[in-house]
C-alpha atoms as a PDB file:
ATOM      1  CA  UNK A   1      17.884 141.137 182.129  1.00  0.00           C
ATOM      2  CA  UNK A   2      18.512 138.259 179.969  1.00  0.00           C
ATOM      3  CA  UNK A   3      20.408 134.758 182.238  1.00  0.00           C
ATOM      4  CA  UNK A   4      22.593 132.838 180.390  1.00  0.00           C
ATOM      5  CA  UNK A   5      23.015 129.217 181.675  1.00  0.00           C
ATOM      6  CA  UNK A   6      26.493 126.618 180.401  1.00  0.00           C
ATOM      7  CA  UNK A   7      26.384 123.297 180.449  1.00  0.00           C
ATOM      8  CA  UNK A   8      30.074 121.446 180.712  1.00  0.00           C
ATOM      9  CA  UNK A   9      30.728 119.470 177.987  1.00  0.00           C
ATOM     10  CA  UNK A  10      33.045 116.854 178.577  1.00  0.00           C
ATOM     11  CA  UNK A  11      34.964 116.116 175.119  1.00  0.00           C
ATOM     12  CA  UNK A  12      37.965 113.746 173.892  1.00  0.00           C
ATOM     13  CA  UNK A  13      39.814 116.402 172.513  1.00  0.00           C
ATOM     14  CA  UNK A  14      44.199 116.483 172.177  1.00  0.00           C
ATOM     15  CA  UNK A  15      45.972 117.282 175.010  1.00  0.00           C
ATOM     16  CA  UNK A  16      47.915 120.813 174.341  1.00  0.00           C
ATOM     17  CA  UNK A  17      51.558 121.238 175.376  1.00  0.00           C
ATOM     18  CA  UNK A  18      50.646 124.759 176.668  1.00  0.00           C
ATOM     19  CA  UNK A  19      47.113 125.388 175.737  1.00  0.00           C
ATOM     20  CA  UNK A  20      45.962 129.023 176.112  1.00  0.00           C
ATOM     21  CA  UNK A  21      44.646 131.934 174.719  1.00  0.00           C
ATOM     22  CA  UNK A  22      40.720 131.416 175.478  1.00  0.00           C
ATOM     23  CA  UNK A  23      38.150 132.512 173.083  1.00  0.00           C
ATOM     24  CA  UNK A  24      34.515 132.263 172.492  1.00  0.00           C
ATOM     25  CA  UNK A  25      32.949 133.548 169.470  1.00  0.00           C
ATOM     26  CA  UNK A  26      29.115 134.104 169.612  1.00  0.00           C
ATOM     27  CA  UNK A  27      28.526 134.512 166.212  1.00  0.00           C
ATOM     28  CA  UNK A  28      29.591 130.827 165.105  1.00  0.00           C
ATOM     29  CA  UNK A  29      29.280 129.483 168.963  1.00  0.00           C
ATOM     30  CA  UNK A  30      32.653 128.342 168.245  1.00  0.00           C
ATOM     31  CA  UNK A  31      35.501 128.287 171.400  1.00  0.00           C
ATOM     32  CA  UNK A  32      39.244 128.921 169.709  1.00  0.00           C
ATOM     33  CA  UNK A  33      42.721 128.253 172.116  1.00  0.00           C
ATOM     34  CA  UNK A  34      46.090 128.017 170.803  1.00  0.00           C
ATOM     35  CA  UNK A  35      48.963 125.090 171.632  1.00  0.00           C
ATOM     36  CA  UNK A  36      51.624 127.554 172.229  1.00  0.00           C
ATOM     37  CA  UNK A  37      54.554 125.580 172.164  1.00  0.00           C
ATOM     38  CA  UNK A  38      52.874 122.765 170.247  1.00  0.00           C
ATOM     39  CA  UNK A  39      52.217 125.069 167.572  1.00  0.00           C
ATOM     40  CA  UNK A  40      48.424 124.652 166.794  1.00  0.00           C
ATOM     41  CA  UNK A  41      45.109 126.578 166.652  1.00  0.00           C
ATOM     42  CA  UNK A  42      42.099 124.932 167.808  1.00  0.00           C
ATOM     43  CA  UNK A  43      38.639 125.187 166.775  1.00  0.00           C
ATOM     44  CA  UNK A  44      35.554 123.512 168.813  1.00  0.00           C
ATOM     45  CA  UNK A  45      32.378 124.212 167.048  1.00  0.00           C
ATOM     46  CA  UNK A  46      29.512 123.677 169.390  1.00  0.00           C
ATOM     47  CA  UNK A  47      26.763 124.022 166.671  1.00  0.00           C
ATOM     48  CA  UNK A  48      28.109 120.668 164.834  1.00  0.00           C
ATOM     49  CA  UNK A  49      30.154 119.002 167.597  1.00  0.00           C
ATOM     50  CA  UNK A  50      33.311 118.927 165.544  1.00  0.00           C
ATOM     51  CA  UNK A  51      36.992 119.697 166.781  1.00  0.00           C
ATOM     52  CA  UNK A  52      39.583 121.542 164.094  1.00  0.00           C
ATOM     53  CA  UNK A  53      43.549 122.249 164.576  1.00  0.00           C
ATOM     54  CA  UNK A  54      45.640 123.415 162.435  1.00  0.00           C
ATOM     55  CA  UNK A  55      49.282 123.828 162.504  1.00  0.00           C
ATOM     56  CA  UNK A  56      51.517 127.068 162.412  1.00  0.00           C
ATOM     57  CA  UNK A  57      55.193 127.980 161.637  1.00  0.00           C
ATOM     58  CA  UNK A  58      55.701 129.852 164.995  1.00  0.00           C
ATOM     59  CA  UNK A  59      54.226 130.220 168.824  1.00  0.00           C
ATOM     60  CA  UNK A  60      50.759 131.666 168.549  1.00  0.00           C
ATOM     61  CA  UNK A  61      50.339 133.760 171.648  1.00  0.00           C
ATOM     62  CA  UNK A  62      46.305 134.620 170.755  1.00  0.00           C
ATOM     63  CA  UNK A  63      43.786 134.127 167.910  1.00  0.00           C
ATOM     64  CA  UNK A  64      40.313 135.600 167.193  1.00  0.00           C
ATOM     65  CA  UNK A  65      37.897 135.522 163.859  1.00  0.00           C
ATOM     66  CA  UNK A  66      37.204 138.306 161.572  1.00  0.00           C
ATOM     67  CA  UNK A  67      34.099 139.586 160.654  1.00  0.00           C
ATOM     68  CA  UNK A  68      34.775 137.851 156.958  1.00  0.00           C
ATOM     69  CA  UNK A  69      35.585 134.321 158.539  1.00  0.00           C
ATOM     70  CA  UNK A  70      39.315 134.567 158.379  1.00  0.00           C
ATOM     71  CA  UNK A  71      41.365 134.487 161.605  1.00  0.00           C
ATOM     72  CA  UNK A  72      44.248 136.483 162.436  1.00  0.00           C
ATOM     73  CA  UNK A  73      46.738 136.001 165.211  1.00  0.00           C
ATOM     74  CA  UNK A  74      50.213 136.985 166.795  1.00  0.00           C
END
């Protein structure tokens, strides 16, 4: 059996309004989360160190990749 170990990373990224919506993609070692009522997606790419956001038109209640590097979400 393969063991995994994390390390915490402690990072000066935006505060959220109401961050949520979790999610860790292996395949870019990327971790996504969503500003609900601030209206934002967040990207933290672990490979690079480097924090994206962008903006939406509505509350985001989840987000994940697709397997051709777009994103969809609700």
């Amino acid at each position: 059996m393969k063991t995994l170990s994390a390390q915490p990373l402690d990072l000066d990224l935006p505060a959220c309004q109401l961050g949520e919506g979790i999610h860790w993609d292996p395949s870019t070692m990327s971790l996504w989360w969503l500003d609900i009522a601030g209206k934002r997606i967040h990207r933290y790419d672990t490979e690079i160190a480097e924090h994206r956001s962008w903006t939406v038109s509505k509350e985001v209640s989840f987000v994940f990749p697709n397997d051709d590097r777009t994103c969809s979400s609700d």
